[in-house]
Protein backbone atom coordinates (compact mmCIF):
# COMPACT_ATOMS: atom_id res chain seq x y z
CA UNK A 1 25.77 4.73 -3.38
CA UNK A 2 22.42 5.83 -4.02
CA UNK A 3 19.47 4.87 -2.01
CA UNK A 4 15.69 4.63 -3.29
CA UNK A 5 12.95 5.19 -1.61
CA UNK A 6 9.43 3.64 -2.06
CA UNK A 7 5.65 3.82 -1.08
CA UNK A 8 3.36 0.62 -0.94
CA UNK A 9 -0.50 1.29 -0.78
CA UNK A 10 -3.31 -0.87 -0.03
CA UNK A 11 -5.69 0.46 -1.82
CA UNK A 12 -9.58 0.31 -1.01
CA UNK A 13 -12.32 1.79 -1.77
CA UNK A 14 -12.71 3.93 1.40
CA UNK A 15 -9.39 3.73 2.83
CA UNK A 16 -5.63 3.28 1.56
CA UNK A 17 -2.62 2.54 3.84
CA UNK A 18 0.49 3.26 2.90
CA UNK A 19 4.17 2.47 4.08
CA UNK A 20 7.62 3.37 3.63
CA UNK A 21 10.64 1.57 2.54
CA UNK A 22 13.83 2.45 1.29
CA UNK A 23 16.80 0.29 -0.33
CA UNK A 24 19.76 0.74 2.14
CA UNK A 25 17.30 -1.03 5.38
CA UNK A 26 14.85 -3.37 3.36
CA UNK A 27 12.48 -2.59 6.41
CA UNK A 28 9.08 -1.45 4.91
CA UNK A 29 6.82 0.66 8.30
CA UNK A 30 3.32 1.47 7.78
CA UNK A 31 3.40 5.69 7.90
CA UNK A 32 -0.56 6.28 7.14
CA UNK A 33 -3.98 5.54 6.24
CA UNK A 34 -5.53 8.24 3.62
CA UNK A 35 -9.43 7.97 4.00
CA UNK A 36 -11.39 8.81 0.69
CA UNK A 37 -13.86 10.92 0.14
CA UNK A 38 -17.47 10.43 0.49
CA UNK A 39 -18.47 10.26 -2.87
CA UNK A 40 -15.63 7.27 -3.16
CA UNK A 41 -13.05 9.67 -5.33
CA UNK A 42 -9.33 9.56 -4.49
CA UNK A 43 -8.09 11.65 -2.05
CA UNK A 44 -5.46 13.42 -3.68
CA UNK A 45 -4.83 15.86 -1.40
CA UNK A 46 -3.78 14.14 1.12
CA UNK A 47 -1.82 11.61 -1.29
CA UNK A 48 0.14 15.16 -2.12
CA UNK A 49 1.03 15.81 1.42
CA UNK A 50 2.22 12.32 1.64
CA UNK A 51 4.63 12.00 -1.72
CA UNK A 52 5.56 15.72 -1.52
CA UNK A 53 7.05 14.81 2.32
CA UNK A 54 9.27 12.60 0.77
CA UNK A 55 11.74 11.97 -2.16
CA UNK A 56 10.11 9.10 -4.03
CA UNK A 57 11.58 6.73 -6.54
CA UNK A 58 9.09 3.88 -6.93
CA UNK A 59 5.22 3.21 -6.18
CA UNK A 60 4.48 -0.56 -5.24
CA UNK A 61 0.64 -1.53 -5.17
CA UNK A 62 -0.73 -4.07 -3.94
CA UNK A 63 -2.74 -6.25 -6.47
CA UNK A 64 -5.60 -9.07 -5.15
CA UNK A 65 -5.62 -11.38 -7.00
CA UNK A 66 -7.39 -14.71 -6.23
CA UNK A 67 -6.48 -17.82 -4.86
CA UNK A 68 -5.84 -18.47 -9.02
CA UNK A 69 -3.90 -15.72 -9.65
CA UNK A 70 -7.22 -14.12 -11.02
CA UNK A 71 -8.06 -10.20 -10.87
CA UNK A 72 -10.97 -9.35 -8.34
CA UNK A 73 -12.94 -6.09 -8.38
CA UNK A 74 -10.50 -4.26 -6.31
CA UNK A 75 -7.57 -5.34 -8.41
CA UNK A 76 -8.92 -3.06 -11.09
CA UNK A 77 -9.42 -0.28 -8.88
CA UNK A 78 -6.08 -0.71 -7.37
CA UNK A 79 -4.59 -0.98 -11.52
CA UNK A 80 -6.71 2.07 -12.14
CA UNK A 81 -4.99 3.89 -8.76
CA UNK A 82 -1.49 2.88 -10.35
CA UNK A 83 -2.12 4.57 -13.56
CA UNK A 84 -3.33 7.77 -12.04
CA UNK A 85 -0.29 7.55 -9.18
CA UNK A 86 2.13 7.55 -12.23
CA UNK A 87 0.47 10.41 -14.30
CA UNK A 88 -0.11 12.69 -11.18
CA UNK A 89 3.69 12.17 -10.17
CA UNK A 90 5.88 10.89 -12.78
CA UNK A 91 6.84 8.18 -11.04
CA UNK A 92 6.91 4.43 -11.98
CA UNK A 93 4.38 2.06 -10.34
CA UNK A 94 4.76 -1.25 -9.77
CA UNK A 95 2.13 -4.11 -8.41
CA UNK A 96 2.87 -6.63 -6.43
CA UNK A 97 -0.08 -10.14 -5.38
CA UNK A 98 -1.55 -9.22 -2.40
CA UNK A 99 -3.09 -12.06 -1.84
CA UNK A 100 -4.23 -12.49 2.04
CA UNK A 101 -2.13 -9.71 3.29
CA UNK A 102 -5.35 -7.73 5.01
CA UNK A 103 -5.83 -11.38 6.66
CA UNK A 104 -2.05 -11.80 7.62
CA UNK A 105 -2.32 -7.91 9.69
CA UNK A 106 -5.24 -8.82 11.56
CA UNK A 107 -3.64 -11.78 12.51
CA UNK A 108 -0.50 -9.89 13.58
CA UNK A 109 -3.14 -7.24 15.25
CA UNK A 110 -4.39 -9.49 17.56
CA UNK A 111 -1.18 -11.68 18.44
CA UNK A 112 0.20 -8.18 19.18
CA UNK A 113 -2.46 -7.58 21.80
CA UNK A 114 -4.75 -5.30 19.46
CA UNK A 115 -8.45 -6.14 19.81
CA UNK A 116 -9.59 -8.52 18.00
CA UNK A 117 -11.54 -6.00 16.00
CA UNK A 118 -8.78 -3.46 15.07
CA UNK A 119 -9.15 -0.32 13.85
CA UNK A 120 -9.83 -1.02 9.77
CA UNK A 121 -7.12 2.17 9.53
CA UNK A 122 -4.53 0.06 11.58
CA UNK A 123 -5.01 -3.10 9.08
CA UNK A 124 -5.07 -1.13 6.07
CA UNK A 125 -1.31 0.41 7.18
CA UNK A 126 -0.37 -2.96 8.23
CA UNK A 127 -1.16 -4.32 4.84
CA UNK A 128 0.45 -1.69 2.73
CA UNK A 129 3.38 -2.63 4.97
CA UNK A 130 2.98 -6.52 4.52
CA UNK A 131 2.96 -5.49 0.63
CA UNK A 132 6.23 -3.20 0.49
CA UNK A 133 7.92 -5.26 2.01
CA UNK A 134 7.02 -8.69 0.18
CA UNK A 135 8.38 -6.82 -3.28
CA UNK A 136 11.50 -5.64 -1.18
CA UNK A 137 12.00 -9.40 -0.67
CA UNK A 138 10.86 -10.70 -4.08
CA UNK A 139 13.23 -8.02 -5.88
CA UNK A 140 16.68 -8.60 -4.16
């Protein structure tokens, strides 16, 4: 039995969290936040230290779409981040609606005990987790 491995990002403009999943637990856990640089351009570097750690099989992005199922700004940044992922890596990238998932971690911030203003770093990881592991749920 092989088992896959994949990232989910959250992808923002000056922060992306990411999380782990892989196929044998189902159980997606936020791992990091990568911080941009200054001028806004990707971060690769630290990107690198991420994928490199681990043996990847699939990239699952988180798209925002609207209430409608319509693309927002940051859904075309996050599509542009997917075709860049899969050219620096050679690895397939999938997207997956987003929709309210940075609302749903502060919520689950702050019912955990977090402040009620929580570390944007902490949300963003949170989300990329909420994201993972709504495909792992919508794919079995």
């Amino acid at each position: 039995m092989s088992i896959s491995t994949y990232l989910g990002f959250d992808v923002g403009t000056k922060r992306t969290g990411v999380a782990i999943a892989n196929s044998l637990t189902q159980i997606a856990s936020g791992i990091d936040v990568v911080k941009h640089h200054k001028d806004g351009s990707t971060n690769w570097e630290e990107f690198d230290k991420i994928i490199n750690t681990h043996n990847i099989n699939l990239f699952i992005i988180g798209l925002a779409l609207d209430q409608d199922g319509k693309d927002q700004e940051i859904s075309f940044i996050a599509k542009s981040f997917g075709r860049k992922l899969k050219l620096r890596y050679n690895i397939e990238v999938e997207f997956v609606d987003e929709y309210l998932s940075s609302f749903d971690a502060k919520k689950q911030l702050k019912y955990n005990h977090h402040h009620r203003n929580a570390k944007r770093g902490e949300v963003d990881k949170l989300s990329a987790e909420l994201i993972l592991q709504t495909w792992l749920r919508d794919s079995a």
